[in-house]
C-alpha atoms as a PDB file:
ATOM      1  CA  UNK A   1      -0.942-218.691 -66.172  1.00  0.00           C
ATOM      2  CA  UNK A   2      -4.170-216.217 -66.198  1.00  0.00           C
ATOM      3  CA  UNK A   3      -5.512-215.781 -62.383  1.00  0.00           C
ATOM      4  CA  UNK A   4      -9.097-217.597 -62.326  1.00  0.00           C
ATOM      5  CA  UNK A   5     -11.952-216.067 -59.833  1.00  0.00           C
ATOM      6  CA  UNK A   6     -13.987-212.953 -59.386  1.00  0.00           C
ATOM      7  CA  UNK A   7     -11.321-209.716 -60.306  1.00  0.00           C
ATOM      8  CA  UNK A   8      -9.912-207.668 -57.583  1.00  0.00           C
ATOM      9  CA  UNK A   9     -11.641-204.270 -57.136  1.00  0.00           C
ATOM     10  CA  UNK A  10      -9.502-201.436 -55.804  1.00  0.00           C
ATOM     11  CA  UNK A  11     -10.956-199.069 -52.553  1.00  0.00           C
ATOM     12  CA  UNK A  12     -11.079-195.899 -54.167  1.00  0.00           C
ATOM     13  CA  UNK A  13     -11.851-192.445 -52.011  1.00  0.00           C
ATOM     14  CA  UNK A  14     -15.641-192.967 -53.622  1.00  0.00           C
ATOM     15  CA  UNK A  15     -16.128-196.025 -52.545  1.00  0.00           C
ATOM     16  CA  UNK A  16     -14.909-195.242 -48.807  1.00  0.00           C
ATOM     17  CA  UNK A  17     -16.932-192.380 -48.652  1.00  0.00           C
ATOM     18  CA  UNK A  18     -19.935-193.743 -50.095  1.00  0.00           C
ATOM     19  CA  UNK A  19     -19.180-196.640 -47.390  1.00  0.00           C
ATOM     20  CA  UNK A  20     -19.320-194.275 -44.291  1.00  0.00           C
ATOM     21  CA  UNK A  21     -22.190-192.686 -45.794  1.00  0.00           C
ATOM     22  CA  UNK A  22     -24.153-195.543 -45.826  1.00  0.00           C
ATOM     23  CA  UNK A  23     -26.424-196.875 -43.042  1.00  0.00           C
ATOM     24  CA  UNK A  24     -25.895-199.753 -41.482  1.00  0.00           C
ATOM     25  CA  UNK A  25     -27.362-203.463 -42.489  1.00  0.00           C
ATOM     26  CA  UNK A  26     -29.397-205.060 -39.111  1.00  0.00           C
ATOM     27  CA  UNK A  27     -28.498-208.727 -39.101  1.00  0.00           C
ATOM     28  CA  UNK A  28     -30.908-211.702 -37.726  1.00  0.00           C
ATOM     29  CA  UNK A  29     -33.455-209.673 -36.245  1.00  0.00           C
ATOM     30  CA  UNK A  30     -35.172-207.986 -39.038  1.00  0.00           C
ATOM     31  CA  UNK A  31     -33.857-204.002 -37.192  1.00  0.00           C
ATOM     32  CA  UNK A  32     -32.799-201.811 -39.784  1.00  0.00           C
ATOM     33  CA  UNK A  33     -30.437-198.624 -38.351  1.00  0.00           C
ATOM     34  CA  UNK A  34     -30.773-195.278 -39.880  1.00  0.00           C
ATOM     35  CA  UNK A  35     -27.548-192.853 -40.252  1.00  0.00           C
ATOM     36  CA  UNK A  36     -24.429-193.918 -39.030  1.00  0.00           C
ATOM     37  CA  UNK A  37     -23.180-196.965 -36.654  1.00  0.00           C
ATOM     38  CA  UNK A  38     -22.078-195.889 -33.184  1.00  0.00           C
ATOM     39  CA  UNK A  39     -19.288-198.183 -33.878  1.00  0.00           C
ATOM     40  CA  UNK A  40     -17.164-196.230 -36.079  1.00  0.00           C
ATOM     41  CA  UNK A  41     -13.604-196.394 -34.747  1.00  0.00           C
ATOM     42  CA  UNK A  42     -11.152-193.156 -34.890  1.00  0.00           C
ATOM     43  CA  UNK A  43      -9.480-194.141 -38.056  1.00  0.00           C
ATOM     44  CA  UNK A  44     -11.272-192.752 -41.094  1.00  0.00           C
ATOM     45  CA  UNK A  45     -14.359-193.412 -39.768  1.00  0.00           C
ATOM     46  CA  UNK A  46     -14.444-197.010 -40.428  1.00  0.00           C
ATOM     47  CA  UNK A  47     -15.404-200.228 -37.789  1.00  0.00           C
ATOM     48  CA  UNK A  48     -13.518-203.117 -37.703  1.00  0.00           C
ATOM     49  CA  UNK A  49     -15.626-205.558 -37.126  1.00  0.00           C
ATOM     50  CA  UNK A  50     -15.384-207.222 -40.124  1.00  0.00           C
ATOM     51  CA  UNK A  51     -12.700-208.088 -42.501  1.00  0.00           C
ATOM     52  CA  UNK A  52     -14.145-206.444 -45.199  1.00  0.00           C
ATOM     53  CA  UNK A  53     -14.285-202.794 -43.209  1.00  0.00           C
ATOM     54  CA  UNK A  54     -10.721-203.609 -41.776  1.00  0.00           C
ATOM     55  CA  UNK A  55      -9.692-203.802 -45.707  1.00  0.00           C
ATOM     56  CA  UNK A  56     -11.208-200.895 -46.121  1.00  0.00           C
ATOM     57  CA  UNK A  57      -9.338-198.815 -43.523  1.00  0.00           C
ATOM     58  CA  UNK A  58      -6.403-199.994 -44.125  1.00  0.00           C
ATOM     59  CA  UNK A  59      -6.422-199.585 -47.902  1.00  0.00           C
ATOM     60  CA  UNK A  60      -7.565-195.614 -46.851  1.00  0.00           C
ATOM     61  CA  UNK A  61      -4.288-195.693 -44.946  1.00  0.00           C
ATOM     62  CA  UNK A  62      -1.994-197.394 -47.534  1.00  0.00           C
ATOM     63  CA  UNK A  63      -3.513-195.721 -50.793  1.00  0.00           C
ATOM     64  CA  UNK A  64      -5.871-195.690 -53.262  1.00  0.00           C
ATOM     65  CA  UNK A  65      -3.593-197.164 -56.165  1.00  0.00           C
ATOM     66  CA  UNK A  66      -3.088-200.317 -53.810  1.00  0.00           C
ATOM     67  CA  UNK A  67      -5.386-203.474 -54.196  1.00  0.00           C
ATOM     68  CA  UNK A  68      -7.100-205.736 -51.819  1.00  0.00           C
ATOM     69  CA  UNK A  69      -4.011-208.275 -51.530  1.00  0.00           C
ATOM     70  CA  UNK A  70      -1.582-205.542 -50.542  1.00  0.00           C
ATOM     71  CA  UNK A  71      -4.117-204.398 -48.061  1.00  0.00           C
ATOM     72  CA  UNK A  72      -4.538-207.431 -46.474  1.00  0.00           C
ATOM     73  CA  UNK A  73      -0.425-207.781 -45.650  1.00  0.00           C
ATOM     74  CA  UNK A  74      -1.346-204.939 -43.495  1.00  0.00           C
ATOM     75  CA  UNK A  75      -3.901-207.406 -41.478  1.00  0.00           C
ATOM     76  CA  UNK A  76      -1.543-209.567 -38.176  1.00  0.00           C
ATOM     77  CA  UNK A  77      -3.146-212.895 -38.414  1.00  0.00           C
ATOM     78  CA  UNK A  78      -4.159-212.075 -34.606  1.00  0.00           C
ATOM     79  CA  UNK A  79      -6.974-209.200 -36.201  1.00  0.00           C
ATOM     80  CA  UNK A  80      -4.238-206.156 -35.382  1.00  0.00           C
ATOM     81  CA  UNK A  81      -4.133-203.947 -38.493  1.00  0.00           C
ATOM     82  CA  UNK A  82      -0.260-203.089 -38.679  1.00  0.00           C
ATOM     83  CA  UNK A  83       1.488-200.304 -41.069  1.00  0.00           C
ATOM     84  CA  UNK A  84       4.462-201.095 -43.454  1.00  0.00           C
ATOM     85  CA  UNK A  85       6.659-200.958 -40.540  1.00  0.00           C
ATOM     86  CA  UNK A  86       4.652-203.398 -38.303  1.00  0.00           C
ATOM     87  CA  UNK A  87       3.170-200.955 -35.724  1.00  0.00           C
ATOM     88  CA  UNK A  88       0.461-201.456 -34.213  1.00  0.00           C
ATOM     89  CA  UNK A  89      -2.268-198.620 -35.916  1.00  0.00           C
ATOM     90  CA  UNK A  90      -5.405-197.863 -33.785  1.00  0.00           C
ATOM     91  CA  UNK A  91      -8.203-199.400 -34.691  1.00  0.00           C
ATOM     92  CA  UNK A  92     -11.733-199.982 -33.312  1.00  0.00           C
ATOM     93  CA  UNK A  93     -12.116-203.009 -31.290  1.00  0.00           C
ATOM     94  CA  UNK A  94     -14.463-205.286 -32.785  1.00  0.00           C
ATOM     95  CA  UNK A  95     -17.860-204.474 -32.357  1.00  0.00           C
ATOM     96  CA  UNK A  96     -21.176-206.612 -34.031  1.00  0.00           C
ATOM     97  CA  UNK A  97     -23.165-204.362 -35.621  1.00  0.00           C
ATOM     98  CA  UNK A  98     -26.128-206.119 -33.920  1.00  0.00           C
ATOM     99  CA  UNK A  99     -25.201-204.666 -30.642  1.00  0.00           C
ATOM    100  CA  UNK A 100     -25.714-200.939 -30.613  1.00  0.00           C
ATOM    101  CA  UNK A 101     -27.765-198.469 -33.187  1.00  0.00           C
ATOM    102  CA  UNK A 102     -27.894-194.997 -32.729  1.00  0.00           C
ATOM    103  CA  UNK A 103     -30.810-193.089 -34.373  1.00  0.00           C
ATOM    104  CA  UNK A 104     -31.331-189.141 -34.184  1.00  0.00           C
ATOM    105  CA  UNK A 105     -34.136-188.860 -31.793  1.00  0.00           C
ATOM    106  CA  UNK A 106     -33.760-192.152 -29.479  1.00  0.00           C
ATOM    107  CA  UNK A 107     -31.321-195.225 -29.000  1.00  0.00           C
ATOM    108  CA  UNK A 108     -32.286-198.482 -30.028  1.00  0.00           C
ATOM    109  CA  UNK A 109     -30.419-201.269 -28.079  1.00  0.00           C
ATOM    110  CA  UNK A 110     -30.867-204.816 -29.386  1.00  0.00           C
ATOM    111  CA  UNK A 111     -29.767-208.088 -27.343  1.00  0.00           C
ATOM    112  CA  UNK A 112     -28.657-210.686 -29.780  1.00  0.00           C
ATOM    113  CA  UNK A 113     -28.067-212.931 -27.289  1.00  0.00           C
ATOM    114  CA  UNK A 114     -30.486-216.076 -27.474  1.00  0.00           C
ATOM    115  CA  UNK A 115     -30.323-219.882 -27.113  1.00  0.00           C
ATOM    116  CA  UNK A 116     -31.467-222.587 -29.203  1.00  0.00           C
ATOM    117  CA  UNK A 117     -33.762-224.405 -28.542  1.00  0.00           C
ATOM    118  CA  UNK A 118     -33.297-228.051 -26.553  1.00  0.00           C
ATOM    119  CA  UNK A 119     -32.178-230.865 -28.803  1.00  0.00           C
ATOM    120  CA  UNK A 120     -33.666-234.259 -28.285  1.00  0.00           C
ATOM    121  CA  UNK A 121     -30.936-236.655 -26.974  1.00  0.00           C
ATOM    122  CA  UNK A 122     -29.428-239.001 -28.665  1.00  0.00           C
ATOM    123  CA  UNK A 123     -27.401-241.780 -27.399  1.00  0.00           C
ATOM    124  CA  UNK A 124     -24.200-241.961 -29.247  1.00  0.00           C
ATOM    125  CA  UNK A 125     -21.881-244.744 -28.665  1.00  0.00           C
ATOM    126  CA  UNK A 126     -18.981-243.513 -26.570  1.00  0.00           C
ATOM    127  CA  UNK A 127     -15.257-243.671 -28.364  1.00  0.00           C
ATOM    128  CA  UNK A 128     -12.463-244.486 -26.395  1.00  0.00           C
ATOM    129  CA  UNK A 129      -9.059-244.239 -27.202  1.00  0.00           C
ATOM    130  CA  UNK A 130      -8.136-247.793 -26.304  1.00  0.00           C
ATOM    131  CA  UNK A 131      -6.993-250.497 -28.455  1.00  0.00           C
ATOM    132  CA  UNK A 132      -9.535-252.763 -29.581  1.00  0.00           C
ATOM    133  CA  UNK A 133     -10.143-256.513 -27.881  1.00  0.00           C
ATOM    134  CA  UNK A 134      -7.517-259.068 -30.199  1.00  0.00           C
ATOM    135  CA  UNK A 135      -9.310-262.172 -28.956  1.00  0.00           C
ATOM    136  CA  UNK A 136     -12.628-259.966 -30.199  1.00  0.00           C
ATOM    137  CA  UNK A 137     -11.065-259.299 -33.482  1.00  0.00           C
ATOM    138  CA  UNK A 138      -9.924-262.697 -33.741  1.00  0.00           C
ATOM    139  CA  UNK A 139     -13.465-263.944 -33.041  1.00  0.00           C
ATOM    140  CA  UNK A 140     -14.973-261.368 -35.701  1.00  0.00           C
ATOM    141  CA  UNK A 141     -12.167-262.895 -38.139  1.00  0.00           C
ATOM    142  CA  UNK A 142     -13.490-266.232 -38.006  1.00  0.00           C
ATOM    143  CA  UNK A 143     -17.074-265.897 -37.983  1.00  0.00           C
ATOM    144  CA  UNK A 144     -16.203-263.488 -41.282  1.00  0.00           C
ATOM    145  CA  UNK A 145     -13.902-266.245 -42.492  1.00  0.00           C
ATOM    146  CA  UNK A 146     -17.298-269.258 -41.619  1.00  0.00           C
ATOM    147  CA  UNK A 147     -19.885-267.036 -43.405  1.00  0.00           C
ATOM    148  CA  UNK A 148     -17.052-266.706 -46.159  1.00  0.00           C
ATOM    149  CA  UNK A 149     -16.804-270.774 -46.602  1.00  0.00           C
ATOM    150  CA  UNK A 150     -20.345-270.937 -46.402  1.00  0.00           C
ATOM    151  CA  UNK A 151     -20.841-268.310 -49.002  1.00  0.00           C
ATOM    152  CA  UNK A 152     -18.316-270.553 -51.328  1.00  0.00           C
ATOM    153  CA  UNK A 153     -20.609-273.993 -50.317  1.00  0.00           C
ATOM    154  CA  UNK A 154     -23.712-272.330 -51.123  1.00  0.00           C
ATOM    155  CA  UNK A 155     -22.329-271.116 -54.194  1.00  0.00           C
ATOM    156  CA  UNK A 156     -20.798-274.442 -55.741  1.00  0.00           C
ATOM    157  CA  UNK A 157     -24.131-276.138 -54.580  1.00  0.00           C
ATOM    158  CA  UNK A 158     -25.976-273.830 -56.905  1.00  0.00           C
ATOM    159  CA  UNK A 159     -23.275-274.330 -59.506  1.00  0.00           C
ATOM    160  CA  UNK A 160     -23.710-277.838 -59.180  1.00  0.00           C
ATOM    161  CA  UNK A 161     -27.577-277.916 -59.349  1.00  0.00           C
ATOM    162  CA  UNK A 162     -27.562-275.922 -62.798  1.00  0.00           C
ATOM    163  CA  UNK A 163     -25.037-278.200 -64.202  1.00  0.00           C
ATOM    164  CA  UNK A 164     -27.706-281.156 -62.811  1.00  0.00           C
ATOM    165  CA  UNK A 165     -30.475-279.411 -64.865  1.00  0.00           C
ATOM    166  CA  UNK A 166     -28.424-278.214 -68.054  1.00  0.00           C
ATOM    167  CA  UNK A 167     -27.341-282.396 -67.892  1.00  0.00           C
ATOM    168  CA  UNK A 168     -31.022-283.170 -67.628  1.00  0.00           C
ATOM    169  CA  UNK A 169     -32.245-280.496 -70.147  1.00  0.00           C
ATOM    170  CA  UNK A 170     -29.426-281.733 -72.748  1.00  0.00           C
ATOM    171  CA  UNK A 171     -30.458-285.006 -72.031  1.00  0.00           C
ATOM    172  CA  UNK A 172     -34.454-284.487 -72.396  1.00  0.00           C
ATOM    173  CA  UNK A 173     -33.635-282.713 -75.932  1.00  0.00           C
ATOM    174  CA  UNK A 174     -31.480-285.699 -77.256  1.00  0.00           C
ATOM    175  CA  UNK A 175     -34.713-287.923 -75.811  1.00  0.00           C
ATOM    176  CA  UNK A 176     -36.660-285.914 -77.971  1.00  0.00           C
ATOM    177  CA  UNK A 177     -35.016-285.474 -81.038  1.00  0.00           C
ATOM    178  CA  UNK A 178     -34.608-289.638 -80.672  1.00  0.00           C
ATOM    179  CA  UNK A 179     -38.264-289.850 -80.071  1.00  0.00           C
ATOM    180  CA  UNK A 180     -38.969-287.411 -83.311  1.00  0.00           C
ATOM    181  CA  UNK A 181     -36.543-289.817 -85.677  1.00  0.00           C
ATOM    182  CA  UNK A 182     -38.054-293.210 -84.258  1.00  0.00           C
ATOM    183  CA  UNK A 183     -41.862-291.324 -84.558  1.00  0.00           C
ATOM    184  CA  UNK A 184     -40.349-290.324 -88.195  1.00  0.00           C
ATOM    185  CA  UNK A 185     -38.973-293.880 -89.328  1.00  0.00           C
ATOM    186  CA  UNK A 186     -41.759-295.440 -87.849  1.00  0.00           C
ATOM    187  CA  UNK A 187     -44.352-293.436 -89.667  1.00  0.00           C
ATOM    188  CA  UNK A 188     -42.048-294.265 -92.886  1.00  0.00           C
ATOM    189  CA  UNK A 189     -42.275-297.756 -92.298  1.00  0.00           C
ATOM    190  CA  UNK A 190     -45.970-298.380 -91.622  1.00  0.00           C
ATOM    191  CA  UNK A 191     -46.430-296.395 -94.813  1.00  0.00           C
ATOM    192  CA  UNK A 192     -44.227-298.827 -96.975  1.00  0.00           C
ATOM    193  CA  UNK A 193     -46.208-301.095 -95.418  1.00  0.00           C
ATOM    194  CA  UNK A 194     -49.232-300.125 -96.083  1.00  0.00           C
ATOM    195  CA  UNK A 195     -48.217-299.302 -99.910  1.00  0.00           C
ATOM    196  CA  UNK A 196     -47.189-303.409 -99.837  1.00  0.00           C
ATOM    197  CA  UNK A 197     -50.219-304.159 -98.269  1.00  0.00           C
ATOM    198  CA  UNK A 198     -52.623-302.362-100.313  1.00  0.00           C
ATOM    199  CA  UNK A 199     -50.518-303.589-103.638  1.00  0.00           C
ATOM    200  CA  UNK A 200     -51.061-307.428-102.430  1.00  0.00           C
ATOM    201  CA  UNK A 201     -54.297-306.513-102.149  1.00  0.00           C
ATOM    202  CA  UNK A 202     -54.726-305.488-105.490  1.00  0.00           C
ATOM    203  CA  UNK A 203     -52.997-308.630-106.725  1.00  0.00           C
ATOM    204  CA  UNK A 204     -55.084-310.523-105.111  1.00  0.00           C
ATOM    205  CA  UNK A 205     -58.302-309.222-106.136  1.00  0.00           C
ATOM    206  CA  UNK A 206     -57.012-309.329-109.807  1.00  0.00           C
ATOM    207  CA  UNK A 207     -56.327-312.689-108.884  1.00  0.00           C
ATOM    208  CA  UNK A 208     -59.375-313.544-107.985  1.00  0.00           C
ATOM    209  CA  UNK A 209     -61.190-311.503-111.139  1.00  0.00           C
ATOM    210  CA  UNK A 210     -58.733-313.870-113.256  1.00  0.00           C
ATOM    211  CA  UNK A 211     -60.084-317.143-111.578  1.00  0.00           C
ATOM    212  CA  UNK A 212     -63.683-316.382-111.754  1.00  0.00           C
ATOM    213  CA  UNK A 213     -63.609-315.867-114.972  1.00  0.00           C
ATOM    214  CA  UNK A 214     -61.710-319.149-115.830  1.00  0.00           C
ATOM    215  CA  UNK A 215     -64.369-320.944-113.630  1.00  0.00           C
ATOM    216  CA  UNK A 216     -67.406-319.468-115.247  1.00  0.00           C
ATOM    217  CA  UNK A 217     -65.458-319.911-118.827  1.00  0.00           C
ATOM    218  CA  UNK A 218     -64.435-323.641-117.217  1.00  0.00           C
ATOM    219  CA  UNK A 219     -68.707-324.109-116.443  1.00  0.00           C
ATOM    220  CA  UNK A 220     -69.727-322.482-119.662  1.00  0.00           C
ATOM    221  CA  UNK A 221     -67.843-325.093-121.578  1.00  0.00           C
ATOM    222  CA  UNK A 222     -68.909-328.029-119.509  1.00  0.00           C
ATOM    223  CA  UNK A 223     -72.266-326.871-120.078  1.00  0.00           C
ATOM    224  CA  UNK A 224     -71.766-326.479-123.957  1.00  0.00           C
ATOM    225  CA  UNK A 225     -70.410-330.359-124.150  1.00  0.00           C
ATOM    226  CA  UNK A 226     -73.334-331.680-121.915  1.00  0.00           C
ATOM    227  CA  UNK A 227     -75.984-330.078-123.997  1.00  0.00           C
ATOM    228  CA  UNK A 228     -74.176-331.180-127.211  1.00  0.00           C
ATOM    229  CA  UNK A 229     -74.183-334.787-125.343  1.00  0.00           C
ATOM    230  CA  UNK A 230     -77.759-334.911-124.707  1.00  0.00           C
ATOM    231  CA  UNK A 231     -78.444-333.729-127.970  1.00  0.00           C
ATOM    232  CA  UNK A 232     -76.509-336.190-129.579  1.00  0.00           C
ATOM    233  CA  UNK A 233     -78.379-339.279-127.147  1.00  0.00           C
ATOM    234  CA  UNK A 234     -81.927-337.653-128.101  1.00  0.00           C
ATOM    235  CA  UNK A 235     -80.476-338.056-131.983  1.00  0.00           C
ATOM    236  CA  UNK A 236     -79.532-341.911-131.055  1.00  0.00           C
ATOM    237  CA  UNK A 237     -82.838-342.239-129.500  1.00  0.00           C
ATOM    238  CA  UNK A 238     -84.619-341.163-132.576  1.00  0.00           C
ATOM    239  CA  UNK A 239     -82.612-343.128-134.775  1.00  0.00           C
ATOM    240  CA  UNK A 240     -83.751-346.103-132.455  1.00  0.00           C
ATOM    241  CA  UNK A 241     -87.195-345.470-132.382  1.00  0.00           C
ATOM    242  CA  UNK A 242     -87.204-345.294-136.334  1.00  0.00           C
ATOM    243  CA  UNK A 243     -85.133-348.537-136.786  1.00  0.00           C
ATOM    244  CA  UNK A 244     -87.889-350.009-134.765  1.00  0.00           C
ATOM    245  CA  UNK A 245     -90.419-348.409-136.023  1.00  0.00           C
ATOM    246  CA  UNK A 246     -89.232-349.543-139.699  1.00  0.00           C
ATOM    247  CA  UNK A 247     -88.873-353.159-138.287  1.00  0.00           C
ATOM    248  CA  UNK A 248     -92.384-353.702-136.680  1.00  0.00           C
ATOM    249  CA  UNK A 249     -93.921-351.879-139.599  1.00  0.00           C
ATOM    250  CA  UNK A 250     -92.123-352.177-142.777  1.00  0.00           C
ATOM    251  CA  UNK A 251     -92.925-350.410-145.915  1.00  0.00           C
ATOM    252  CA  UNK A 252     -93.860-351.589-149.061  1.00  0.00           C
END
């Protein structure tokens, strides 16, 4: 399987020398040093007060064809740098580089001590390793278990009030649609109605068109035979008057 991560560089001569060549890094405080650290131990040069420049002097001990995991074997876990044999090797005793810089005309000593600054308190609630209250827990149970059952109450309530108004909707809908067909039938029926009332109607008007004209053909004719009656009475009449005329005064 291919190694994943940033590729192991080697500590060549070049790189140590250009490390004990270079000036030292102020940390915190904003100092920069100028030449070389005071703290240099005896062995190449190098500090040890930091992994990195342990690594370093150890891999310019061990050899330049060896890479930084082989040079950290040579590291005891207690911060002792340690041969191939396992003696001890002298090395500087750890030193911060914020303690001490060295410059060619004066020395520059920097305190890092310092303190930060006050906290506000805070009242934490204090852990004890004793075993919690059963009578407590028992309590905490129950009241858990109450709101639980109450929970379940409140919940079949509100079940039971939306099947209340899905009954009542269902039930306002089949109202409705009832409503619509009686409205609709009803509507149908006072129109047949109407159409049977509006055809007696016309019946009865014909009707009544047919009898007036019977009675004024009925009148006509009793008027026709009356005047034909008086006429015939004014004929008798004048036949009368001539007989008597013809008897009072006859002719010769």
């Amino acid at each position: 399987m291919a190694r994943r991560g940033k590729p192991k560089r080697k500590v060549t001569q070049k790189r140590l020398a250009e490390f004990k060549t270079r000036p030292p890094r102020g940390k915190g405080n904003g100092i920069k040093g100028e030449g070389e650290s005071d703290v240099v131990s005896e062995v190449e040069g190098v500090s040890a007060d930091s992994p990195a420049q342990a690594l370093v002097a150890v891999s310019a001990l061990v050899g330049d064809n060896q890479d930084e995991s082989e040079a950290l074997s040579h590291i005891h876990p207690t911060g002792e740098v340690v041969d191939a044999e396992g003696t001890d090797m002298e090395v500087a005793p750890a030193t911060s580089s914020l303690d001490v810089f060295s410059e060619s005309e004066s020395e520059l000593t920097v305190d890092d001590s310092f303190s930060d600054p006050p906290l506000e308190t805070v009242e934490t609630p204090q852990v004890t390793g004793k075993s919690p209250d059963p009578s407590a827990l028992w309590d905490l149970l129950q009241q858990l278990s109450k709101a639980v059952e109450e929970r379940d109450a409140a919940i079949a309530e509100r079940d039971a009030a939306v099947a209340e108004r899905d009954a009542a909707v269902l039930a306002r809908d089949a109202a409705s649609s009832l409503l619509d067909m009686t409205r609709g039938k009803c509507l149908c029926d006072l129109a047949h109605e109407r159409d049977i009332a509006l055809k007696e109607r016309d019946t009865a008007r014909s009707l009544l068109h047919s009898t007036r004209d019977m009675s004024l053909l009925t009148a006509l004719n009793e008027r026709d035979t009356a005047i034909r009656e008086r006429d015939i009475a004014i004929e008798a009449r004048d036949a009368s008057a001539r007989l008597l005329t013809h008897g009072l005064f006859p002719s010769d």
